[in-house]
PDB file of N, CA and C in Angstrom:
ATOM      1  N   UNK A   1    -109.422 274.351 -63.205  1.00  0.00           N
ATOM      2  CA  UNK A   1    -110.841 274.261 -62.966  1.00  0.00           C
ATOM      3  C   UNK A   1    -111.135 273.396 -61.730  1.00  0.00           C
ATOM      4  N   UNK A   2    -110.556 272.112 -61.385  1.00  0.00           N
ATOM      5  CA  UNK A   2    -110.376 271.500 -60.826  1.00  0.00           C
ATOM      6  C   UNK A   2    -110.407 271.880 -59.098  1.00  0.00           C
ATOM      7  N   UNK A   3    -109.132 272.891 -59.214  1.00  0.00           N
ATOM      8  CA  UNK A   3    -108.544 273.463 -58.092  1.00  0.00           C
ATOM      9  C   UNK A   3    -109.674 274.716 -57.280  1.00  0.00           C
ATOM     10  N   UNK A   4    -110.373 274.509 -58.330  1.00  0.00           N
ATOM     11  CA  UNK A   4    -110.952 276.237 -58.057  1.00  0.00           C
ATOM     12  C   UNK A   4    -112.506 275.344 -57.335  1.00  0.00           C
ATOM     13  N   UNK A   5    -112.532 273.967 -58.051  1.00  0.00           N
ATOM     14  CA  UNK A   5    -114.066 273.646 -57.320  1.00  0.00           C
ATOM     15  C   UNK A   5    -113.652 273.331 -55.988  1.00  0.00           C
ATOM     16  N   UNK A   6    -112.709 272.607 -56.164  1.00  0.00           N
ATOM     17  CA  UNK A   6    -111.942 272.142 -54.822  1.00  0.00           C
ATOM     18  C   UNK A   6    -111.766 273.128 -53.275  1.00  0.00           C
ATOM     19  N   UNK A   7    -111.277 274.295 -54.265  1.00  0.00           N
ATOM     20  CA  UNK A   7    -111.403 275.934 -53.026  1.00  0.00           C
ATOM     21  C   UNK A   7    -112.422 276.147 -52.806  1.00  0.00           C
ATOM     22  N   UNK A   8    -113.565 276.182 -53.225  1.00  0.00           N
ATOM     23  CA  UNK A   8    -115.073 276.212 -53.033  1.00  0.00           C
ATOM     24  C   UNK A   8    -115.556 275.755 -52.371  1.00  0.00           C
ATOM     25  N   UNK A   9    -115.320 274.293 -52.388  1.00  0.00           N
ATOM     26  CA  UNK A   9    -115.799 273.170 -51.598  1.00  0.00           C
ATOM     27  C   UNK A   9    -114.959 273.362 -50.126  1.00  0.00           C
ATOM     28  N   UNK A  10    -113.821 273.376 -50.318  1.00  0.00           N
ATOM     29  CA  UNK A  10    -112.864 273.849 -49.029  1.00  0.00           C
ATOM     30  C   UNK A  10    -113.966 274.756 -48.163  1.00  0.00           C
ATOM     31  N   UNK A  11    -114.078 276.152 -48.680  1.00  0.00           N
ATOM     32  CA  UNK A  11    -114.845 277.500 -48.021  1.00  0.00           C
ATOM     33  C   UNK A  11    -115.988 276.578 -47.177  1.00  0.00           C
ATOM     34  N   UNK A  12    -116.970 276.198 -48.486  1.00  0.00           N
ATOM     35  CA  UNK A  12    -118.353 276.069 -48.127  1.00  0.00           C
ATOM     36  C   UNK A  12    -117.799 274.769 -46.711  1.00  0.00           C
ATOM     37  N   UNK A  13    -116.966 273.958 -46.459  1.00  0.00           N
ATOM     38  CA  UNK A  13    -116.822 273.007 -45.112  1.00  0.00           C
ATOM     39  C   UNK A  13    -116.430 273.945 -44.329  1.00  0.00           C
ATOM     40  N   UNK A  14    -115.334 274.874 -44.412  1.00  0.00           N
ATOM     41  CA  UNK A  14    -115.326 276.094 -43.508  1.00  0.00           C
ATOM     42  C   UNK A  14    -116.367 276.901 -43.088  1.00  0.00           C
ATOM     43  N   UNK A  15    -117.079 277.520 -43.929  1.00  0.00           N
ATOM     44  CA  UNK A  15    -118.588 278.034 -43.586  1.00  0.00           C
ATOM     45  C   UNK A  15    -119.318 276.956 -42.713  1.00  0.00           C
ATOM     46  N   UNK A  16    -119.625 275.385 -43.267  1.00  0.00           N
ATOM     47  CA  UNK A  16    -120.627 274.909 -42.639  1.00  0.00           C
ATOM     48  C   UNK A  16    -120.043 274.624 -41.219  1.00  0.00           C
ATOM     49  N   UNK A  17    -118.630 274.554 -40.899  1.00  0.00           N
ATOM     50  CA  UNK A  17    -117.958 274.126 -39.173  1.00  0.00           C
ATOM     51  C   UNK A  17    -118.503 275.127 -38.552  1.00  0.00           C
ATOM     52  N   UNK A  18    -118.395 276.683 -39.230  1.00  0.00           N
ATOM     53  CA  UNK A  18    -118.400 277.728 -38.185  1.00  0.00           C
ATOM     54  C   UNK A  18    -119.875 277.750 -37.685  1.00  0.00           C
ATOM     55  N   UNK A  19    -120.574 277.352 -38.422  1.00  0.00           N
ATOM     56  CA  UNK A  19    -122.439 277.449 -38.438  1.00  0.00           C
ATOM     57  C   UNK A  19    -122.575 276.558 -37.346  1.00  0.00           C
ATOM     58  N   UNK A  20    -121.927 275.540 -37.270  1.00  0.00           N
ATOM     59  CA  UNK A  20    -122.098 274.233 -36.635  1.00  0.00           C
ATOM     60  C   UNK A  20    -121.542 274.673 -35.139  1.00  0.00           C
ATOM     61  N   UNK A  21    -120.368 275.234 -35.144  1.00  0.00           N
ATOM     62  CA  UNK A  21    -119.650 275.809 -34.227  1.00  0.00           C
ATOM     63  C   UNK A  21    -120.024 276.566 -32.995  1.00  0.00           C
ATOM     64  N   UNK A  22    -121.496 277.582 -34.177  1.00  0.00           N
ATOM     65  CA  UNK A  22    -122.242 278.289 -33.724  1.00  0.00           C
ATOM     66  C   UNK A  22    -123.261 277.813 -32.213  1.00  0.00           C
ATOM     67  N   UNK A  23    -123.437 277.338 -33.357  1.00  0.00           N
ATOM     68  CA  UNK A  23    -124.952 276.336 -32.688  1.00  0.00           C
ATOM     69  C   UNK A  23    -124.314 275.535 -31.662  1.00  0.00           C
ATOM     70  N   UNK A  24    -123.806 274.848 -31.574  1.00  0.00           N
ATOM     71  CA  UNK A  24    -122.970 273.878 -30.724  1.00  0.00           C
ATOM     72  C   UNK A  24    -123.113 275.350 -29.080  1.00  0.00           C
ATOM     73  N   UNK A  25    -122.650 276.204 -29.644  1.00  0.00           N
ATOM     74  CA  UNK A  25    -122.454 277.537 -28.722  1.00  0.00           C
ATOM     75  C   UNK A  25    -123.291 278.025 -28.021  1.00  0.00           C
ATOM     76  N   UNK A  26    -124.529 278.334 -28.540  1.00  0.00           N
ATOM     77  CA  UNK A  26    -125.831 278.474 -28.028  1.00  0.00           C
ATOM     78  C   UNK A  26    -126.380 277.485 -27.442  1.00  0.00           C
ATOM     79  N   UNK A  27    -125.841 276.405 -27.981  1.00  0.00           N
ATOM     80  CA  UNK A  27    -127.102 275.235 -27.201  1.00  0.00           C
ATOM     81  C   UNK A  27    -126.226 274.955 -25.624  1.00  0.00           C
ATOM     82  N   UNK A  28    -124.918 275.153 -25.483  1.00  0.00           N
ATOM     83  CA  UNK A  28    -124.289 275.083 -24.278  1.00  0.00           C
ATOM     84  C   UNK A  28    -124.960 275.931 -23.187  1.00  0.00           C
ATOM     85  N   UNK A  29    -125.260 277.035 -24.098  1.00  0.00           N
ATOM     86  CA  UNK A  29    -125.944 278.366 -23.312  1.00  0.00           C
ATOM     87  C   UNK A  29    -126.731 278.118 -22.804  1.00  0.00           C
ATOM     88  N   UNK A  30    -127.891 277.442 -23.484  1.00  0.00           N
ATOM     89  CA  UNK A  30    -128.997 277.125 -22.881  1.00  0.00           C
ATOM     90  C   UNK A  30    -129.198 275.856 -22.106  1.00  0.00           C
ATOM     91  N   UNK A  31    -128.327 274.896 -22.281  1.00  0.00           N
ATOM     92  CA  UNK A  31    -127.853 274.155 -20.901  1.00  0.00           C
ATOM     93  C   UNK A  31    -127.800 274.705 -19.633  1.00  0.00           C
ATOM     94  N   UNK A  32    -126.736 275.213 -20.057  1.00  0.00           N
ATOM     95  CA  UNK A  32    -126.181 276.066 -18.883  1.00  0.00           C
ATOM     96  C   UNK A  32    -127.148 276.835 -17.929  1.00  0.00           C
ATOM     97  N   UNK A  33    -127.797 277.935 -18.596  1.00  0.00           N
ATOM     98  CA  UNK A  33    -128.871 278.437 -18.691  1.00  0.00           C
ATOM     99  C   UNK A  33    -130.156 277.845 -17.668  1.00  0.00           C
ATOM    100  N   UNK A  34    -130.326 276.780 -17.676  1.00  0.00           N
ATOM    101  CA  UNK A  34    -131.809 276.051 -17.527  1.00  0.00           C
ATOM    102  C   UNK A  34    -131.011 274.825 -16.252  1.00  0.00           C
ATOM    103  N   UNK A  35    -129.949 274.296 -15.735  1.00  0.00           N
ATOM    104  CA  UNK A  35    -128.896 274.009 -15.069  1.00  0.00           C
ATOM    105  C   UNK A  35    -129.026 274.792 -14.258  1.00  0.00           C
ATOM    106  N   UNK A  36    -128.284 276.120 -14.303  1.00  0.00           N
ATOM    107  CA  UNK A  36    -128.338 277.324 -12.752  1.00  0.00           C
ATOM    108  C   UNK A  36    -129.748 277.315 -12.665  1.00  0.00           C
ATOM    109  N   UNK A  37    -130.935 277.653 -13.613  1.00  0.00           N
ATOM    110  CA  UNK A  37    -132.121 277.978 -12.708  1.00  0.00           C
ATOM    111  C   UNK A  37    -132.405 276.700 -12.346  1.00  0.00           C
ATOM    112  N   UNK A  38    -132.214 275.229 -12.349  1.00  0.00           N
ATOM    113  CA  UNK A  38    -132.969 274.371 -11.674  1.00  0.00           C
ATOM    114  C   UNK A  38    -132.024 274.249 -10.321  1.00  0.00           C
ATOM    115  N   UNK A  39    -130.904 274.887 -10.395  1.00  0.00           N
ATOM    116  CA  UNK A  39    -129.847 274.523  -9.086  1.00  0.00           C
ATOM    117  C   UNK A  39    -130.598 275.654  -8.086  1.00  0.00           C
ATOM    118  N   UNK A  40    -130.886 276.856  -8.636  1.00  0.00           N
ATOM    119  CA  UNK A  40    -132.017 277.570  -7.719  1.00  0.00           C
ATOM    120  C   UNK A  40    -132.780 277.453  -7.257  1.00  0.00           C
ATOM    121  N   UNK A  41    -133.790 277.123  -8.565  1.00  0.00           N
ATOM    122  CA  UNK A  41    -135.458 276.610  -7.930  1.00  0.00           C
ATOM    123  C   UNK A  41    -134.837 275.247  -6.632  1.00  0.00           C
ATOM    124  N   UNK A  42    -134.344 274.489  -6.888  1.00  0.00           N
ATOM    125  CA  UNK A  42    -134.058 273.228  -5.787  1.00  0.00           C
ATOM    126  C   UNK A  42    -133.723 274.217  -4.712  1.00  0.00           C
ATOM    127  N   UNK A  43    -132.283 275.095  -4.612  1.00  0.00           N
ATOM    128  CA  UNK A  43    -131.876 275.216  -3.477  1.00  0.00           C
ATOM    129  C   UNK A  43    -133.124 276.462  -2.866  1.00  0.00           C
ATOM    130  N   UNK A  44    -133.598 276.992  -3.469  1.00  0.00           N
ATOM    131  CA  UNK A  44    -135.055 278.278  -2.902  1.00  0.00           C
ATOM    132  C   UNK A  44    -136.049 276.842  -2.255  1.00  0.00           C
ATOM    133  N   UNK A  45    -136.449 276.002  -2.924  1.00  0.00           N
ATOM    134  CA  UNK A  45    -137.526 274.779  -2.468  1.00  0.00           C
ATOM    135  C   UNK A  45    -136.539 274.667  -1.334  1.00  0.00           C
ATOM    136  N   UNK A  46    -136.089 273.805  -0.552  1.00  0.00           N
ATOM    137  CA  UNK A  46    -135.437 273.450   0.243  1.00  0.00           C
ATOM    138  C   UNK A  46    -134.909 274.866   1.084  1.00  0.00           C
ATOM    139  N   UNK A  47    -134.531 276.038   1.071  1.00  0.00           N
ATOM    140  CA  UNK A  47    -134.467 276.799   1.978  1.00  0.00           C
ATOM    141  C   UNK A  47    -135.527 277.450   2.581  1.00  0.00           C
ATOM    142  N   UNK A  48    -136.814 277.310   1.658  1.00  0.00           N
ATOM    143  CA  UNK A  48    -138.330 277.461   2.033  1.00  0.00           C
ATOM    144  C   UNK A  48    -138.393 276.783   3.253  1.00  0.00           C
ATOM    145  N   UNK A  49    -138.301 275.258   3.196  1.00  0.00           N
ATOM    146  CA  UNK A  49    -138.312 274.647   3.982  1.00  0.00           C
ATOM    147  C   UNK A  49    -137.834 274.926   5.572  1.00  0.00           C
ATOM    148  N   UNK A  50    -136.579 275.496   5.459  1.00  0.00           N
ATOM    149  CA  UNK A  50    -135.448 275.633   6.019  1.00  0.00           C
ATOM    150  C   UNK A  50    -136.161 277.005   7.227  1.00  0.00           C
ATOM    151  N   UNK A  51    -136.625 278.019   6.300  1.00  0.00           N
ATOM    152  CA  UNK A  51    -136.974 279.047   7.262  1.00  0.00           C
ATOM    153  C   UNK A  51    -138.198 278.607   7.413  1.00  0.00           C
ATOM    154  N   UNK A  52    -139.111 278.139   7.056  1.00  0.00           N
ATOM    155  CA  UNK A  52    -140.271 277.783   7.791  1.00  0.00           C
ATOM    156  C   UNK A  52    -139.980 277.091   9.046  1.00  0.00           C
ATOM    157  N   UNK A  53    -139.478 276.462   9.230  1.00  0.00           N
ATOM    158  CA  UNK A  53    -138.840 275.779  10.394  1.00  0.00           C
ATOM    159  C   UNK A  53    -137.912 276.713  11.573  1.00  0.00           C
ATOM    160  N   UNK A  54    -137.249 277.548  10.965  1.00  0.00           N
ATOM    161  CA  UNK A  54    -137.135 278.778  12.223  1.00  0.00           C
ATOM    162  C   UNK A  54    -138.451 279.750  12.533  1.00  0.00           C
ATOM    163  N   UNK A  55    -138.862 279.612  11.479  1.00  0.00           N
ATOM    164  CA  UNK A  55    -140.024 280.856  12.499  1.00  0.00           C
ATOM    165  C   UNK A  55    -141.173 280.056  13.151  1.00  0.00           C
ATOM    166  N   UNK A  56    -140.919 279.050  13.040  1.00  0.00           N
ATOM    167  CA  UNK A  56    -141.886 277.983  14.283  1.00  0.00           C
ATOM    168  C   UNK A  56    -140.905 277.817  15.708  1.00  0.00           C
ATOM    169  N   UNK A  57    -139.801 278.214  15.110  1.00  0.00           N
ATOM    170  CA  UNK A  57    -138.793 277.683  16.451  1.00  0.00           C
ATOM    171  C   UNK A  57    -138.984 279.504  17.530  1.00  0.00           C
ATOM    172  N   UNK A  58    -138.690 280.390  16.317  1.00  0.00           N
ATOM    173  CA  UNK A  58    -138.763 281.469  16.959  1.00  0.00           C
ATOM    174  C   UNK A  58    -139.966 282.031  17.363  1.00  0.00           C
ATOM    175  N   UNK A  59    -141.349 281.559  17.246  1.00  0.00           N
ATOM    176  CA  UNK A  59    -142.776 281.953  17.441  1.00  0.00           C
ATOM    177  C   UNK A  59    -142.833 280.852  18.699  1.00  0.00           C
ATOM    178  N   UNK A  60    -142.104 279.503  19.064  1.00  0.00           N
ATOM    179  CA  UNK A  60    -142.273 278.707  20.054  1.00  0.00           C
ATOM    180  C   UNK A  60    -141.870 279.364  21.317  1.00  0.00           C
ATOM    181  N   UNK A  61    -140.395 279.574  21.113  1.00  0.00           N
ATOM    182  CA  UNK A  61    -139.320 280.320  21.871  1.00  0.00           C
ATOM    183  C   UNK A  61    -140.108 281.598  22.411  1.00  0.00           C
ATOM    184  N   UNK A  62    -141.226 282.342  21.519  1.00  0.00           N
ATOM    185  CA  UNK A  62    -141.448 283.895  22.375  1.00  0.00           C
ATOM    186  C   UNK A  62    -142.609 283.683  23.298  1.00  0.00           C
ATOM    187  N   UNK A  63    -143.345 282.434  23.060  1.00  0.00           N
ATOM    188  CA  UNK A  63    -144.265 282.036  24.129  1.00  0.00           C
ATOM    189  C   UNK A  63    -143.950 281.829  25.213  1.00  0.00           C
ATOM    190  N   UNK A  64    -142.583 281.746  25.123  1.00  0.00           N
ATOM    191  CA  UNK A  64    -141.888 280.693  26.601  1.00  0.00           C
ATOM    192  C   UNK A  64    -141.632 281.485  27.253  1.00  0.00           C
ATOM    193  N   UNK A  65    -140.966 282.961  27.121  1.00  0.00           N
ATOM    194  CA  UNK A  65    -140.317 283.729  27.370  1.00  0.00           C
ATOM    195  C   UNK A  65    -141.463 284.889  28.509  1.00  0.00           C
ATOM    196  N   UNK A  66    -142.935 284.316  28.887  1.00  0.00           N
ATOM    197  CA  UNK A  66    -143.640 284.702  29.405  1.00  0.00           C
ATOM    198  C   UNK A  66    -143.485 285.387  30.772  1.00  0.00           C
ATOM    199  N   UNK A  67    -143.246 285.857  31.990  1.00  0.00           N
ATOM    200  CA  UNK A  67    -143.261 286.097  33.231  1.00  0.00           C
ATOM    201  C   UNK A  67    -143.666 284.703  33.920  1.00  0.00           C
ATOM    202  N   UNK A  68    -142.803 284.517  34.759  1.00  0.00           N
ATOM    203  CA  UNK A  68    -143.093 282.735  35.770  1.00  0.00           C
ATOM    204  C   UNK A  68    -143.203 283.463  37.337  1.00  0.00           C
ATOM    205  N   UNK A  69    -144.194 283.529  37.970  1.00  0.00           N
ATOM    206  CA  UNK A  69    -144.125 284.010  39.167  1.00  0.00           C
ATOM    207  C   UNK A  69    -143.773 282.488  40.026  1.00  0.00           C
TER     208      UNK A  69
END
């Protein structure tokens, strides 16, 4: 009788690791997840930047490029 609550109890800590296991799994995901899009949103903010700053260079540059008698 003993042995048999004992196997029970065994399962049900096996059941509750894998549950735990689970979750542990998903929540990496959504680390992960929310991690790449802020490494985006930063590097898109900052390359915004980046081409705004050439097409002032290249809208400067086509003024110049006028006829000089």
């Amino acid at each position: 009788m003993e042995e048999n609550k004992k196997q029970q109890n065994s399962e049900r800590v096996k059941i509750y690791d894998k549950e735990m296991y689970i979750s542990q799994e998903k929540i990496k995901t959504i680390v992960l997840i929310i991690i790449v899009f802020l490494i985006g949103f930063i590097a898109g903010y900052f390359s915004k930047n980046v081409i705004d700053e050439n097409t002032e260079d290249i809208t400067n540059t086509s003024y110049n490029n006028e006829v000089v008698e």
